[in-house]
C-alpha atoms as a PDB file:
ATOM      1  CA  UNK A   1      93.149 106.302  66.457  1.00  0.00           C
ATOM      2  CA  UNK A   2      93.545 105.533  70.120  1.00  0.00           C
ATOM      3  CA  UNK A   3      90.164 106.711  70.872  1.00  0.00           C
ATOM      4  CA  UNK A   4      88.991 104.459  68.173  1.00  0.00           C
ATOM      5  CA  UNK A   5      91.280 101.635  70.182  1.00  0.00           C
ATOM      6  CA  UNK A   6      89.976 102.897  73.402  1.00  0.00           C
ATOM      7  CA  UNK A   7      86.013 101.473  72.373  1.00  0.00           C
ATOM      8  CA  UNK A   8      87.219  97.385  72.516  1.00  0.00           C
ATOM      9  CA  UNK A   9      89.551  97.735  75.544  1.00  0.00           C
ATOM     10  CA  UNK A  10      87.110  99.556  77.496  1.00  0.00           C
ATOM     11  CA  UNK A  11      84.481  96.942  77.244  1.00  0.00           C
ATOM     12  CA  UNK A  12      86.910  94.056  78.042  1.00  0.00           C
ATOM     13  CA  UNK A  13      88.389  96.757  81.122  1.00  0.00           C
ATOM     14  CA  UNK A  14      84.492  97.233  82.307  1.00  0.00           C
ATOM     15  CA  UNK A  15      83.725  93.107  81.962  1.00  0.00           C
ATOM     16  CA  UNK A  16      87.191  92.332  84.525  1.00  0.00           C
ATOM     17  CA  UNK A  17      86.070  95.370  86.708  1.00  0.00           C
ATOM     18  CA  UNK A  18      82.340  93.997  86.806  1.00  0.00           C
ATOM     19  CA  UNK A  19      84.038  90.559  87.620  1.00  0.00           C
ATOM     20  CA  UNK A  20      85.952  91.087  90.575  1.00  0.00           C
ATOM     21  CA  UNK A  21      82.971  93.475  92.390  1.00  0.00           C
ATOM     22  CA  UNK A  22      80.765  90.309  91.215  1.00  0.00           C
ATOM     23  CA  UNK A  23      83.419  87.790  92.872  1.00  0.00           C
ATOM     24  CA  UNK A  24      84.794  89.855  96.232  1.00  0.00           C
ATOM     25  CA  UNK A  25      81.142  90.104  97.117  1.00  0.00           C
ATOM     26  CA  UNK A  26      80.435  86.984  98.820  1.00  0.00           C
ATOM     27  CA  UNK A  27      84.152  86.944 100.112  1.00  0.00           C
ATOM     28  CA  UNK A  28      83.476  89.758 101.768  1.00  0.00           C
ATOM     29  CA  UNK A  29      80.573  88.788 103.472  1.00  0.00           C
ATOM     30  CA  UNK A  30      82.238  85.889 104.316  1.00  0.00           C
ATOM     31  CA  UNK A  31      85.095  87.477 105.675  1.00  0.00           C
ATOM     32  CA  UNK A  32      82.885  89.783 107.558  1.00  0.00           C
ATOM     33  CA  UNK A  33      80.406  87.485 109.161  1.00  0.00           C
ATOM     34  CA  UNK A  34      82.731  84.324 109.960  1.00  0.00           C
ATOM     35  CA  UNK A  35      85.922  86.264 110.586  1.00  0.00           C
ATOM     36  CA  UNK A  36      85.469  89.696 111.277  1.00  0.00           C
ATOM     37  CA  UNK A  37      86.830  92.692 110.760  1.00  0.00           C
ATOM     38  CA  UNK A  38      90.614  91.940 109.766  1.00  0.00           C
ATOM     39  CA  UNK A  39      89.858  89.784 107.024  1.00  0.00           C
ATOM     40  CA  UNK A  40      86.836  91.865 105.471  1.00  0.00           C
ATOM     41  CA  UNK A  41      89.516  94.844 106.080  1.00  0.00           C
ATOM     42  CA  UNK A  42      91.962  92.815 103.892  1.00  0.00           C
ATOM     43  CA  UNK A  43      89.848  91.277 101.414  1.00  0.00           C
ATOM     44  CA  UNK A  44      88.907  94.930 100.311  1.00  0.00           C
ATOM     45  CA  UNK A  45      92.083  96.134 100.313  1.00  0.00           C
ATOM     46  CA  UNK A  46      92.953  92.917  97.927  1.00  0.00           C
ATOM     47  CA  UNK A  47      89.513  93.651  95.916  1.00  0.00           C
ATOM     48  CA  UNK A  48      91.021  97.449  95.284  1.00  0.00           C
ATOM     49  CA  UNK A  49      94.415  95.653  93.953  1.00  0.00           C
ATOM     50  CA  UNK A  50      92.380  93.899  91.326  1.00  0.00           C
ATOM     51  CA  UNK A  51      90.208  96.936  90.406  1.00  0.00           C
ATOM     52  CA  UNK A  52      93.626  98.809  90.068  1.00  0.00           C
ATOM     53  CA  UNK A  53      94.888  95.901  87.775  1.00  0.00           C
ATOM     54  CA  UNK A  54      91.529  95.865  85.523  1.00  0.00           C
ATOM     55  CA  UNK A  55      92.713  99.099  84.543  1.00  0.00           C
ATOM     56  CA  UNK A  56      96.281  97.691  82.903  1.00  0.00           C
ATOM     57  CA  UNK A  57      94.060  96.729  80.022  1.00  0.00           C
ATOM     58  CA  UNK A  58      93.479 100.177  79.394  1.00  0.00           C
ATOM     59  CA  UNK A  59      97.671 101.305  79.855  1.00  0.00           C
ATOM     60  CA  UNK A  60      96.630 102.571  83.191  1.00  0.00           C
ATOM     61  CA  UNK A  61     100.280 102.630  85.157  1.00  0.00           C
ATOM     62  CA  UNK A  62      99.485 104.156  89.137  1.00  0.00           C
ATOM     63  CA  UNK A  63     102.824 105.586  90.774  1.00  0.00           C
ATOM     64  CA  UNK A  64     102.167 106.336  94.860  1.00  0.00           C
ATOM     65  CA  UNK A  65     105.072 107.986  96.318  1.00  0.00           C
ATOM     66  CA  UNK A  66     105.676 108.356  99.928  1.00  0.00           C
ATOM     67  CA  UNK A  67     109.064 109.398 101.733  1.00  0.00           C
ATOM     68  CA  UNK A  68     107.240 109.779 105.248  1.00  0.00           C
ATOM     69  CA  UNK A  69     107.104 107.661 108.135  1.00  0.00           C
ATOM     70  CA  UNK A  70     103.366 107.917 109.044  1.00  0.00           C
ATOM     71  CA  UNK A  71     102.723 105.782 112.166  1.00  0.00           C
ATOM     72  CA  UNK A  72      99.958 103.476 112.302  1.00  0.00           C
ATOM     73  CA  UNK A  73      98.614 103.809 115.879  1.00  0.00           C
ATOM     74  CA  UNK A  74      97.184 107.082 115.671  1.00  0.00           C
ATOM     75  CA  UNK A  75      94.499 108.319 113.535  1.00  0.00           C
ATOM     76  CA  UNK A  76      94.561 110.074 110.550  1.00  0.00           C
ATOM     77  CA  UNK A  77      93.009 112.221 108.082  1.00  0.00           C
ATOM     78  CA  UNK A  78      93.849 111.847 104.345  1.00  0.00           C
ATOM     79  CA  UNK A  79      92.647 114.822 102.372  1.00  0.00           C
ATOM     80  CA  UNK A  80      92.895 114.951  98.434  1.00  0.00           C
ATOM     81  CA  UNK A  81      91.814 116.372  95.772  1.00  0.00           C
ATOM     82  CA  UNK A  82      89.248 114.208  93.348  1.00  0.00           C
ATOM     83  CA  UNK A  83      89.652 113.427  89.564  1.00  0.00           C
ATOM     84  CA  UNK A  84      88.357 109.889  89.180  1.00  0.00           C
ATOM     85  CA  UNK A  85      86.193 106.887  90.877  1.00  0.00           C
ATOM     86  CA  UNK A  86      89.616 105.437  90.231  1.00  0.00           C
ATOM     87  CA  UNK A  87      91.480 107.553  92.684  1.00  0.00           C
ATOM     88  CA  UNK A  88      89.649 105.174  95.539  1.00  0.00           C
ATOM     89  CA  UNK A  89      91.506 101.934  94.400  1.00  0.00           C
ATOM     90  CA  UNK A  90      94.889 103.537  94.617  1.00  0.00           C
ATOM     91  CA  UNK A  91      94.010 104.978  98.037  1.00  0.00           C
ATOM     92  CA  UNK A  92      92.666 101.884  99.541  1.00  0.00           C
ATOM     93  CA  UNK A  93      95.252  99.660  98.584  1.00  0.00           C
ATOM     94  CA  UNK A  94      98.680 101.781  98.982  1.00  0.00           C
ATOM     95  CA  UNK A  95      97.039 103.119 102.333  1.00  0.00           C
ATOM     96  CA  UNK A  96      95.860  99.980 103.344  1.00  0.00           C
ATOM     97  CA  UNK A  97      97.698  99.514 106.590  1.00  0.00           C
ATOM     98  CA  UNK A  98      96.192 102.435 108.000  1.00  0.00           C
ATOM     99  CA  UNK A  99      92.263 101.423 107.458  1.00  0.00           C
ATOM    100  CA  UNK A 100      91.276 103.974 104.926  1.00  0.00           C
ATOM    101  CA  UNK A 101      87.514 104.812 105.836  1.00  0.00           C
ATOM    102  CA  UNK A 102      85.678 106.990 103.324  1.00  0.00           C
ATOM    103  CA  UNK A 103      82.644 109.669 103.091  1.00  0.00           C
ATOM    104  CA  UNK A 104      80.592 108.939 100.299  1.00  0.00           C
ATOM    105  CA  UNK A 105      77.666 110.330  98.548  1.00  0.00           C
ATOM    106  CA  UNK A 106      74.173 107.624 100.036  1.00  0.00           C
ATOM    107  CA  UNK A 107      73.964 106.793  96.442  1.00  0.00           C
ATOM    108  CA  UNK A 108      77.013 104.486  96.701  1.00  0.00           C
ATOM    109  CA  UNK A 109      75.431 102.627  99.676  1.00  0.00           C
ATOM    110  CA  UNK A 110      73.184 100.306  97.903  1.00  0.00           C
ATOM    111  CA  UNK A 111      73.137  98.518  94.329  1.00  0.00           C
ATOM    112  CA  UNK A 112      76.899  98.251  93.894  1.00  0.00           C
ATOM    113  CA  UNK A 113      78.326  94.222  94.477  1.00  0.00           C
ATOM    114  CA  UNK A 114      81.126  94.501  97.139  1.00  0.00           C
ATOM    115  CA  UNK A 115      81.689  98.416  97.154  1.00  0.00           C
ATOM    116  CA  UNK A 116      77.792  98.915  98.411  1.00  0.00           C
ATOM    117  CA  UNK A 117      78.798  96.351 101.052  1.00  0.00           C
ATOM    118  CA  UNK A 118      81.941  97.607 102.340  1.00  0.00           C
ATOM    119  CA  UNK A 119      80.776 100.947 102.227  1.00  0.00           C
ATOM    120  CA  UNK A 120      77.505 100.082 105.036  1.00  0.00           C
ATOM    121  CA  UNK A 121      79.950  97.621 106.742  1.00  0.00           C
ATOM    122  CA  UNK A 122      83.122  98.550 106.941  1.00  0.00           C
ATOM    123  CA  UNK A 123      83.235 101.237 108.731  1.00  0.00           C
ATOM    124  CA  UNK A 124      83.013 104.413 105.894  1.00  0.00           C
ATOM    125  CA  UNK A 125      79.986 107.262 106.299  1.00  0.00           C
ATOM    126  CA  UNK A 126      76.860 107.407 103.577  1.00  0.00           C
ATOM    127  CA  UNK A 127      76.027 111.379 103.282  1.00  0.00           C
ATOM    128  CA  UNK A 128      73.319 113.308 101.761  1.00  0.00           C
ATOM    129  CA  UNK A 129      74.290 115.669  99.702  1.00  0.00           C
ATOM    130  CA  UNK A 130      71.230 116.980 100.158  1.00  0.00           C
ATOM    131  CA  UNK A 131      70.853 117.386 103.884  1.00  0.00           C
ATOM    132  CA  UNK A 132      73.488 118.710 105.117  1.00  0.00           C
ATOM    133  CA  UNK A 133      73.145 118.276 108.705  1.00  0.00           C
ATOM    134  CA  UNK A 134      72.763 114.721 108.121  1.00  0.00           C
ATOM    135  CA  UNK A 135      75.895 115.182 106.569  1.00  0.00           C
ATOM    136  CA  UNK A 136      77.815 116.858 109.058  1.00  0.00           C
ATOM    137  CA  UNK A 137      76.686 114.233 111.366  1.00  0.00           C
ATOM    138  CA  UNK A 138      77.727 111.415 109.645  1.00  0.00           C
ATOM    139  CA  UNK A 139      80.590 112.800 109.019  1.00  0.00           C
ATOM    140  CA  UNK A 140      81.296 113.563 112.708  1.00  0.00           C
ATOM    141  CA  UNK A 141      80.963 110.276 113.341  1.00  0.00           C
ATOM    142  CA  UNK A 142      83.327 108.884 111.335  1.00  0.00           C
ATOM    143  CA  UNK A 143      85.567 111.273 113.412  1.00  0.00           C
ATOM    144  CA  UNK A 144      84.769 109.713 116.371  1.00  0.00           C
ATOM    145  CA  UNK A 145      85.485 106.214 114.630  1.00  0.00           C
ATOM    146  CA  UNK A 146      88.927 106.951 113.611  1.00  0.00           C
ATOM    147  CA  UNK A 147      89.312 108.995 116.902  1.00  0.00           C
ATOM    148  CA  UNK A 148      88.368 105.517 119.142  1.00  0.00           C
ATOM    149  CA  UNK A 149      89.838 103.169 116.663  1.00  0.00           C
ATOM    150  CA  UNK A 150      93.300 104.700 115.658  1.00  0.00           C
ATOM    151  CA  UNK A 151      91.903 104.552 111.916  1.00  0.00           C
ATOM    152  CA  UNK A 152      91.778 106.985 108.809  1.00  0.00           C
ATOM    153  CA  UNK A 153      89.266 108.662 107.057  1.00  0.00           C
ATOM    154  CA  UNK A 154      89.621 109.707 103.732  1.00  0.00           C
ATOM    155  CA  UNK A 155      88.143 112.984 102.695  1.00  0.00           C
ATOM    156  CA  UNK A 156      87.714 114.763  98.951  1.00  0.00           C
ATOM    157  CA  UNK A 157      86.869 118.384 100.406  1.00  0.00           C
ATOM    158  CA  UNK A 158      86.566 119.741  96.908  1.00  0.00           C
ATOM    159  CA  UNK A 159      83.238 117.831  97.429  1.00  0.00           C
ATOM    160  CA  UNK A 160      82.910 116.503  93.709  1.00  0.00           C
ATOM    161  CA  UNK A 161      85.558 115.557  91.231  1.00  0.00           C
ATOM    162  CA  UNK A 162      87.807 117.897  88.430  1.00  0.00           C
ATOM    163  CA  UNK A 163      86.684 116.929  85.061  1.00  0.00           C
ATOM    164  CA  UNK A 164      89.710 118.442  83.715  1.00  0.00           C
ATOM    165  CA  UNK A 165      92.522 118.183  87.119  1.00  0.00           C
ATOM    166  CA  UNK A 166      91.819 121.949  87.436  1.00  0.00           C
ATOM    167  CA  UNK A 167      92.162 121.998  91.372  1.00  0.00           C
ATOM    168  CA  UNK A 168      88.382 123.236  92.969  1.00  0.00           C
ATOM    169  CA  UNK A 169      88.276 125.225  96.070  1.00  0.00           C
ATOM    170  CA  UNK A 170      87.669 123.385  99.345  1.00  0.00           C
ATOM    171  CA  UNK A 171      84.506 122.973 101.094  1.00  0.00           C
ATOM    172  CA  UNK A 172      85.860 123.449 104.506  1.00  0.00           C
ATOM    173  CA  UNK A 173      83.229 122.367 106.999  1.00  0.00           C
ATOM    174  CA  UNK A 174      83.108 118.478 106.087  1.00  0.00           C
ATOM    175  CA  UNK A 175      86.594 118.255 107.322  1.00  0.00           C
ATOM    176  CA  UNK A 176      86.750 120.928 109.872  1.00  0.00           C
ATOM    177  CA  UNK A 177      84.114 118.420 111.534  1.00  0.00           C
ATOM    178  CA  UNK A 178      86.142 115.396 110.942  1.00  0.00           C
ATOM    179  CA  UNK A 179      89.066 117.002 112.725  1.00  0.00           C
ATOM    180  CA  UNK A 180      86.948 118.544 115.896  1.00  0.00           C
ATOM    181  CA  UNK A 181      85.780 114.857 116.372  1.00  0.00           C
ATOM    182  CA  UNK A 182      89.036 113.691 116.262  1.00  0.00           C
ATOM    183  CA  UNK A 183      91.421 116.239 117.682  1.00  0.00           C
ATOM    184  CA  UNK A 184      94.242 113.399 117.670  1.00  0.00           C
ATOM    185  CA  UNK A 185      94.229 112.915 113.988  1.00  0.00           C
ATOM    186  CA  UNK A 186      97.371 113.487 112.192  1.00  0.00           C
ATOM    187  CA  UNK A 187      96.472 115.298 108.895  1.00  0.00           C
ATOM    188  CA  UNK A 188      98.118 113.681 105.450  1.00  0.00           C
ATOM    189  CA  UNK A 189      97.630 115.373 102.291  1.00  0.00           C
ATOM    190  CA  UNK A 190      98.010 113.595  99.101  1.00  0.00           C
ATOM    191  CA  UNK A 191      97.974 115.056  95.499  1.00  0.00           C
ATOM    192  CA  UNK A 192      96.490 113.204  93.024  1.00  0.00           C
ATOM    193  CA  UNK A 193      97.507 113.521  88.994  1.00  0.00           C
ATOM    194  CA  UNK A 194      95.875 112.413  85.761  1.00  0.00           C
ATOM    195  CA  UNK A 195      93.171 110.757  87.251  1.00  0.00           C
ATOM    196  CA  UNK A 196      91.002 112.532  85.241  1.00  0.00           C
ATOM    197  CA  UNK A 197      92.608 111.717  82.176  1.00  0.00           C
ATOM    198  CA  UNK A 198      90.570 108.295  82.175  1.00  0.00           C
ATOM    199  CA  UNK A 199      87.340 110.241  81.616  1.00  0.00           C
ATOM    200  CA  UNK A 200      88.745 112.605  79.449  1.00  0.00           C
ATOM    201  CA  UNK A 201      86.053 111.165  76.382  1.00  0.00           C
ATOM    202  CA  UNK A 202      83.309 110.852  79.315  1.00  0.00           C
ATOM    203  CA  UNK A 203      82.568 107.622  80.984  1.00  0.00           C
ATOM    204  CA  UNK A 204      83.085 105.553  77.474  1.00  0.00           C
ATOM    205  CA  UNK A 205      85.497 105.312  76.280  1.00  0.00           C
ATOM    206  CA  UNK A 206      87.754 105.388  79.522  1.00  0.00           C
ATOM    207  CA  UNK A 207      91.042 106.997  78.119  1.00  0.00           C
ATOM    208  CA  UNK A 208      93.948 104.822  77.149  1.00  0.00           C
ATOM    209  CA  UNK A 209      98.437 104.988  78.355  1.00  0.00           C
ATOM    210  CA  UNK A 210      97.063 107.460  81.711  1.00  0.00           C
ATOM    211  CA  UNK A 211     100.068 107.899  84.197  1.00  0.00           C
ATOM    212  CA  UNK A 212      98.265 108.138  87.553  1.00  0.00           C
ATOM    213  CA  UNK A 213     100.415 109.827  90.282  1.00  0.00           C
ATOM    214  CA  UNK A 214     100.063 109.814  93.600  1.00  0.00           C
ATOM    215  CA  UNK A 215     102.437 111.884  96.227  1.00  0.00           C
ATOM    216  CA  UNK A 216     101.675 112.077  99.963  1.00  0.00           C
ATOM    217  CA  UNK A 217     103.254 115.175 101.287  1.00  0.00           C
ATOM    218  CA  UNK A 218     104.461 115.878 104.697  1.00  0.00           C
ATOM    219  CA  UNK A 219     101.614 115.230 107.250  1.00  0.00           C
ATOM    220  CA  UNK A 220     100.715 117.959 109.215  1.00  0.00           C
ATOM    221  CA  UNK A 221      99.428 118.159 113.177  1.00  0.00           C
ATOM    222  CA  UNK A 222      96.256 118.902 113.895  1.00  0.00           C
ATOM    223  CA  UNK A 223      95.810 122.245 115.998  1.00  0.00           C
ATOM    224  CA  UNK A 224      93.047 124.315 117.714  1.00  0.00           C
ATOM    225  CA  UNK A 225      93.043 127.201 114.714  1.00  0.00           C
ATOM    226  CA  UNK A 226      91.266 125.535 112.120  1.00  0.00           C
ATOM    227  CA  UNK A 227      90.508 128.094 109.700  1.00  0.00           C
ATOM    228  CA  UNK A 228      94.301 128.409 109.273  1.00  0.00           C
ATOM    229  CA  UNK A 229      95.262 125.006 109.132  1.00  0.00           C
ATOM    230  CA  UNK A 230      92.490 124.227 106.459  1.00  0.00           C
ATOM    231  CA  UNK A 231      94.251 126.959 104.264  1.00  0.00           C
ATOM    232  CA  UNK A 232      97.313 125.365 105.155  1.00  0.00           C
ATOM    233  CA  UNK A 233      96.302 121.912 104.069  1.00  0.00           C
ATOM    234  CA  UNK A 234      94.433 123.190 100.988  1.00  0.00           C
ATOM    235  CA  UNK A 235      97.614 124.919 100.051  1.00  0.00           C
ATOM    236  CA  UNK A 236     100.302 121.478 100.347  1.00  0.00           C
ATOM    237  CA  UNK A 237      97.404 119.498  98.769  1.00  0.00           C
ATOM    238  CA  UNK A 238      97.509 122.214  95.804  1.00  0.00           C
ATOM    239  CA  UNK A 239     100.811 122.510  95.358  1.00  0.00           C
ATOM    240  CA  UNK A 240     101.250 119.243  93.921  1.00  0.00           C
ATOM    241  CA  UNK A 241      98.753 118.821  91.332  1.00  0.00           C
ATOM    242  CA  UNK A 242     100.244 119.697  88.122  1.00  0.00           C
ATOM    243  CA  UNK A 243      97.728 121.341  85.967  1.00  0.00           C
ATOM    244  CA  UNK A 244      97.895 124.352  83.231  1.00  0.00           C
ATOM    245  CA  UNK A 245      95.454 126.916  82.523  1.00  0.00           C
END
Protein backbone atom coordinates (compact mmCIF):
# COMPACT_ATOMS: atom_id res chain seq x y z
CA UNK A 1 0.00 0.00 0.00
CA UNK A 2 2.57 2.65 0.75
CA UNK A 3 4.54 1.77 -2.20
CA UNK A 4 1.40 2.10 -4.15
CA UNK A 5 1.13 5.75 -2.19
CA UNK A 6 4.74 6.31 -2.76
CA UNK A 7 4.03 6.61 -7.03
CA UNK A 8 1.80 10.22 -6.61
CA UNK A 9 3.98 11.75 -3.86
CA UNK A 10 7.07 11.06 -5.61
CA UNK A 11 6.11 12.89 -8.70
CA UNK A 12 4.77 15.95 -6.78
CA UNK A 13 8.38 15.47 -4.39
CA UNK A 14 10.47 15.37 -7.92
CA UNK A 15 8.25 18.58 -9.50
CA UNK A 16 9.22 20.91 -5.92
CA UNK A 17 12.83 19.43 -6.13
CA UNK A 18 13.03 20.31 -10.00
CA UNK A 19 11.58 23.78 -8.89
CA UNK A 20 13.89 25.09 -6.52
CA UNK A 21 17.27 23.80 -8.70
CA UNK A 22 15.17 25.63 -11.62
CA UNK A 23 14.68 28.87 -9.29
CA UNK A 24 18.22 29.06 -7.08
CA UNK A 25 19.89 29.01 -10.46
CA UNK A 26 19.87 32.48 -11.50
CA UNK A 27 20.11 33.53 -7.72
CA UNK A 28 23.07 32.00 -7.61
CA UNK A 29 24.63 33.48 -10.37
CA UNK A 30 23.49 36.51 -9.19
CA UNK A 31 24.80 36.16 -5.92
CA UNK A 32 28.02 35.04 -7.37
CA UNK A 33 28.73 37.61 -9.99
CA UNK A 34 27.27 40.90 -8.22
CA UNK A 35 28.08 39.89 -4.66
CA UNK A 36 30.50 37.34 -4.35
CA UNK A 37 31.30 34.67 -2.53
CA UNK A 38 29.26 35.09 0.86
CA UNK A 39 26.05 35.36 -0.67
CA UNK A 40 26.48 32.52 -3.42
CA UNK A 41 27.92 30.58 -0.16
CA UNK A 42 24.52 31.32 1.52
CA UNK A 43 22.14 31.10 -1.18
CA UNK A 44 23.30 27.36 -1.55
CA UNK A 45 23.21 26.63 1.77
CA UNK A 46 19.40 28.12 1.66
CA UNK A 47 18.85 26.12 -1.82
CA UNK A 48 19.93 22.73 0.28
CA UNK A 49 17.16 23.82 3.05
CA UNK A 50 14.53 23.70 0.37
CA UNK A 51 15.79 20.47 -1.29
CA UNK A 52 15.71 19.01 2.34
CA UNK A 53 12.05 20.33 2.69
CA UNK A 54 10.89 18.86 -0.89
CA UNK A 55 11.47 15.72 0.74
CA UNK A 56 8.60 16.33 3.70
CA UNK A 57 6.20 15.40 0.96
CA UNK A 58 7.57 12.12 0.96
CA UNK A 59 7.60 11.78 5.32
CA UNK A 60 11.25 12.42 5.01
CA UNK A 61 12.11 13.75 8.85
CA UNK A 62 16.37 14.54 8.92
CA UNK A 63 17.73 14.51 12.67
CA UNK A 64 21.66 16.02 12.75
CA UNK A 65 23.07 15.67 16.09
CA UNK A 66 26.13 17.35 17.25
CA UNK A 67 27.41 17.74 21.00
CA UNK A 68 30.93 19.15 19.79
CA UNK A 69 32.28 22.47 19.66
CA UNK A 70 33.99 22.42 16.20
CA UNK A 71 35.64 25.83 15.61
CA UNK A 72 35.19 27.59 12.50
CA UNK A 73 38.63 29.12 11.76
CA UNK A 74 40.44 26.14 10.97
CA UNK A 75 39.89 23.72 8.30
CA UNK A 76 38.28 20.65 8.27
CA UNK A 77 37.67 17.38 6.83
CA UNK A 78 34.18 15.76 7.05
CA UNK A 79 34.32 12.10 6.17
CA UNK A 80 31.06 9.90 5.89
CA UNK A 81 29.81 7.18 4.73
CA UNK A 82 27.25 7.47 1.49
CA UNK A 83 23.62 6.13 1.20
CA UNK A 84 21.78 8.78 -0.79
CA UNK A 85 22.14 12.02 -3.22
CA UNK A 86 20.11 13.19 -0.27
CA UNK A 87 22.82 12.89 2.29
CA UNK A 88 24.38 16.26 0.46
CA UNK A 89 21.38 18.53 1.49
CA UNK A 90 21.63 17.60 5.11
CA UNK A 91 25.40 18.15 5.01
CA UNK A 92 25.37 21.44 3.32
CA UNK A 93 22.87 23.02 5.28
CA UNK A 94 23.53 21.75 9.07
CA UNK A 95 27.36 22.28 8.20
CA UNK A 96 26.86 25.36 6.60
CA UNK A 97 28.92 27.65 8.75
CA UNK A 98 31.91 25.83 8.04
CA UNK A 99 31.81 26.04 3.95
CA UNK A 100 31.22 22.46 3.13
CA UNK A 101 33.23 21.91 -0.24
CA UNK A 102 32.66 18.58 -1.96
CA UNK A 103 34.50 15.94 -4.43
CA UNK A 104 32.26 14.87 -6.95
CA UNK A 105 32.15 12.51 -9.78
CA UNK A 106 32.78 15.27 -13.48
CA UNK A 107 29.41 14.02 -14.34
CA UNK A 108 27.78 16.36 -11.79
CA UNK A 109 29.66 19.38 -13.26
CA UNK A 110 27.49 20.18 -16.13
CA UNK A 111 23.62 19.76 -17.02
CA UNK A 112 22.29 20.07 -13.48
CA UNK A 113 20.41 23.89 -12.78
CA UNK A 114 22.15 25.33 -9.63
CA UNK A 115 24.03 22.10 -8.34
CA UNK A 116 26.19 22.02 -11.85
CA UNK A 117 26.86 25.68 -10.99
CA UNK A 118 27.88 25.59 -7.52
CA UNK A 119 29.74 22.63 -8.03
CA UNK A 120 32.36 24.58 -10.98
CA UNK A 121 31.99 27.77 -8.83
CA UNK A 122 31.93 27.38 -5.55
CA UNK A 123 34.76 26.09 -4.67
CA UNK A 124 34.07 21.89 -4.68
CA UNK A 125 36.52 19.45 -7.02
CA UNK A 126 35.02 17.59 -10.41
CA UNK A 127 36.99 14.03 -10.50
CA UNK A 128 37.30 11.36 -12.98
CA UNK A 129 36.58 8.35 -11.87
CA UNK A 130 38.30 7.23 -14.53
CA UNK A 131 41.69 8.86 -14.30
CA UNK A 132 42.81 8.64 -11.31
CA UNK A 133 45.65 10.90 -11.23
CA UNK A 134 43.43 13.54 -12.36
CA UNK A 135 41.69 12.59 -9.44
CA UNK A 136 44.19 12.69 -6.91
CA UNK A 137 45.02 16.03 -8.19
CA UNK A 138 41.92 17.56 -7.95
CA UNK A 139 41.48 16.32 -5.00
CA UNK A 140 44.78 17.72 -3.65
CA UNK A 141 43.70 20.79 -4.51
CA UNK A 142 40.80 21.09 -2.76
CA UNK A 143 43.26 20.39 0.16
CA UNK A 144 45.10 23.22 -0.49
CA UNK A 145 41.71 25.28 -0.71
CA UNK A 146 40.48 24.42 2.63
CA UNK A 147 44.17 24.51 3.86
CA UNK A 148 44.47 28.54 2.59
CA UNK A 149 40.89 29.31 3.22
CA UNK A 150 40.07 27.79 6.74
CA UNK A 151 37.19 25.78 4.83
CA UNK A 152 35.87 22.06 4.73
CA UNK A 153 35.83 19.49 2.37
CA UNK A 154 33.51 16.86 2.45
CA UNK A 155 34.65 13.43 1.49
CA UNK A 156 32.54 9.88 0.89
CA UNK A 157 35.78 7.55 0.96
CA UNK A 158 33.63 4.51 0.44
CA UNK A 159 33.82 6.10 -3.09
CA UNK A 160 30.12 5.19 -4.18
CA UNK A 161 26.99 4.88 -2.14
CA UNK A 162 25.36 1.61 0.10
CA UNK A 163 22.31 0.51 -1.64
CA UNK A 164 21.30 -1.21 1.40
CA UNK A 165 23.38 1.08 4.56
CA UNK A 166 25.72 -1.97 4.64
CA UNK A 167 28.94 0.13 5.53
CA UNK A 168 31.73 -0.38 2.32
CA UNK A 169 35.35 -0.39 3.03
CA UNK A 170 37.27 2.86 2.55
CA UNK A 171 39.21 3.87 -0.36
CA UNK A 172 41.99 5.42 1.53
CA UNK A 173 44.09 7.44 -0.89
CA UNK A 174 41.38 10.20 -1.88
CA UNK A 175 41.52 11.35 1.64
CA UNK A 176 44.97 10.50 2.66
CA UNK A 177 45.66 13.26 -0.15
CA UNK A 178 43.18 15.66 1.16
CA UNK A 179 44.83 15.52 4.56
CA UNK A 180 48.72 15.75 3.24
CA UNK A 181 47.50 19.00 1.47
CA UNK A 182 46.10 20.20 4.40
CA UNK A 183 48.05 19.03 7.40
CA UNK A 184 45.97 21.66 9.60
CA UNK A 185 42.66 20.08 8.97
CA UNK A 186 40.77 18.91 11.88
CA UNK A 187 39.15 15.54 10.89
CA UNK A 188 35.10 15.19 11.70
CA UNK A 189 33.44 12.03 11.11
CA UNK A 190 29.80 11.84 10.69
CA UNK A 191 27.55 8.68 10.43
CA UNK A 192 24.88 8.77 8.29
CA UNK A 193 21.46 6.43 8.77
CA UNK A 194 18.57 5.48 6.52
CA UNK A 195 19.56 7.44 3.79
CA UNK A 196 19.27 4.68 1.74
CA UNK A 197 15.95 3.85 2.71
CA UNK A 198 14.66 6.55 0.08
CA UNK A 199 15.90 4.33 -2.77
CA UNK A 200 14.99 1.31 -1.25
CA UNK A 201 12.30 0.63 -4.57
CA UNK A 202 15.18 2.23 -6.89
CA UNK A 203 15.09 5.77 -7.99
CA UNK A 204 11.00 5.67 -8.38
CA UNK A 205 9.35 5.44 -6.25
CA UNK A 206 11.59 7.31 -3.58
CA UNK A 207 10.52 5.50 -0.28
CA UNK A 208 7.96 7.06 1.99
CA UNK A 209 8.06 7.96 6.55
CA UNK A 210 12.42 7.57 6.16
CA UNK A 211 14.05 8.80 9.51
CA UNK A 212 17.36 10.24 8.28
CA UNK A 213 20.01 10.48 11.07
CA UNK A 214 22.84 12.24 11.19
CA UNK A 215 25.56 12.12 14.26
CA UNK A 216 28.93 13.90 14.08
CA UNK A 217 31.27 12.15 16.39
CA UNK A 218 34.20 13.50 18.18
CA UNK A 219 36.61 15.17 15.65
CA UNK A 220 39.84 13.85 15.57
CA UNK A 221 43.52 15.70 14.91
CA UNK A 222 45.19 15.19 12.07
CA UNK A 223 48.74 13.47 12.57
CA UNK A 224 51.84 12.42 10.52
CA UNK A 225 50.81 8.38 10.65
CA UNK A 226 48.20 8.23 8.24
CA UNK A 227 47.65 4.72 7.66
CA UNK A 228 46.63 4.56 11.34
CA UNK A 229 44.56 7.42 11.61
CA UNK A 230 42.55 6.40 8.39
CA UNK A 231 41.73 3.08 10.31
CA UNK A 232 40.99 5.16 13.11
CA UNK A 233 38.54 7.39 11.32
CA UNK A 234 37.05 4.50 9.31
CA UNK A 235 36.45 2.82 12.60
CA UNK A 236 34.35 6.10 14.60
CA UNK A 237 32.66 6.66 11.18
CA UNK A 238 31.56 2.80 11.39
CA UNK A 239 30.61 2.60 14.59
CA UNK A 240 27.66 4.61 14.19
CA UNK A 241 25.84 3.35 11.32
CA UNK A 242 23.28 1.02 12.49
CA UNK A 243 22.88 -1.73 10.05
CA UNK A 244 22.11 -5.72 10.41
CA UNK A 245 23.36 -8.46 8.43
Amino acid sequence: MLKILSYPLTVLYLLLFGLFLVTFHPIQWICFNWFGYEAHRRSVAILNWFLMRSTTVLGTRYSFTNTHDIPTDRPLVIVTNHQSMNDIPAIIWYMRKYHPKFVSKKELGKGIPSVSYNLRHGGSVLIDRKDPKQALMAIASLGKYIEEHNRSAVIFPEGTRSRDGKPKPFKPMGLKTLLKKAPNALIVPISINNSWKLLKYGKFPMGLGVHVTFEVHEPIENSKNLDALLIQVEEVVKSGIKWKE
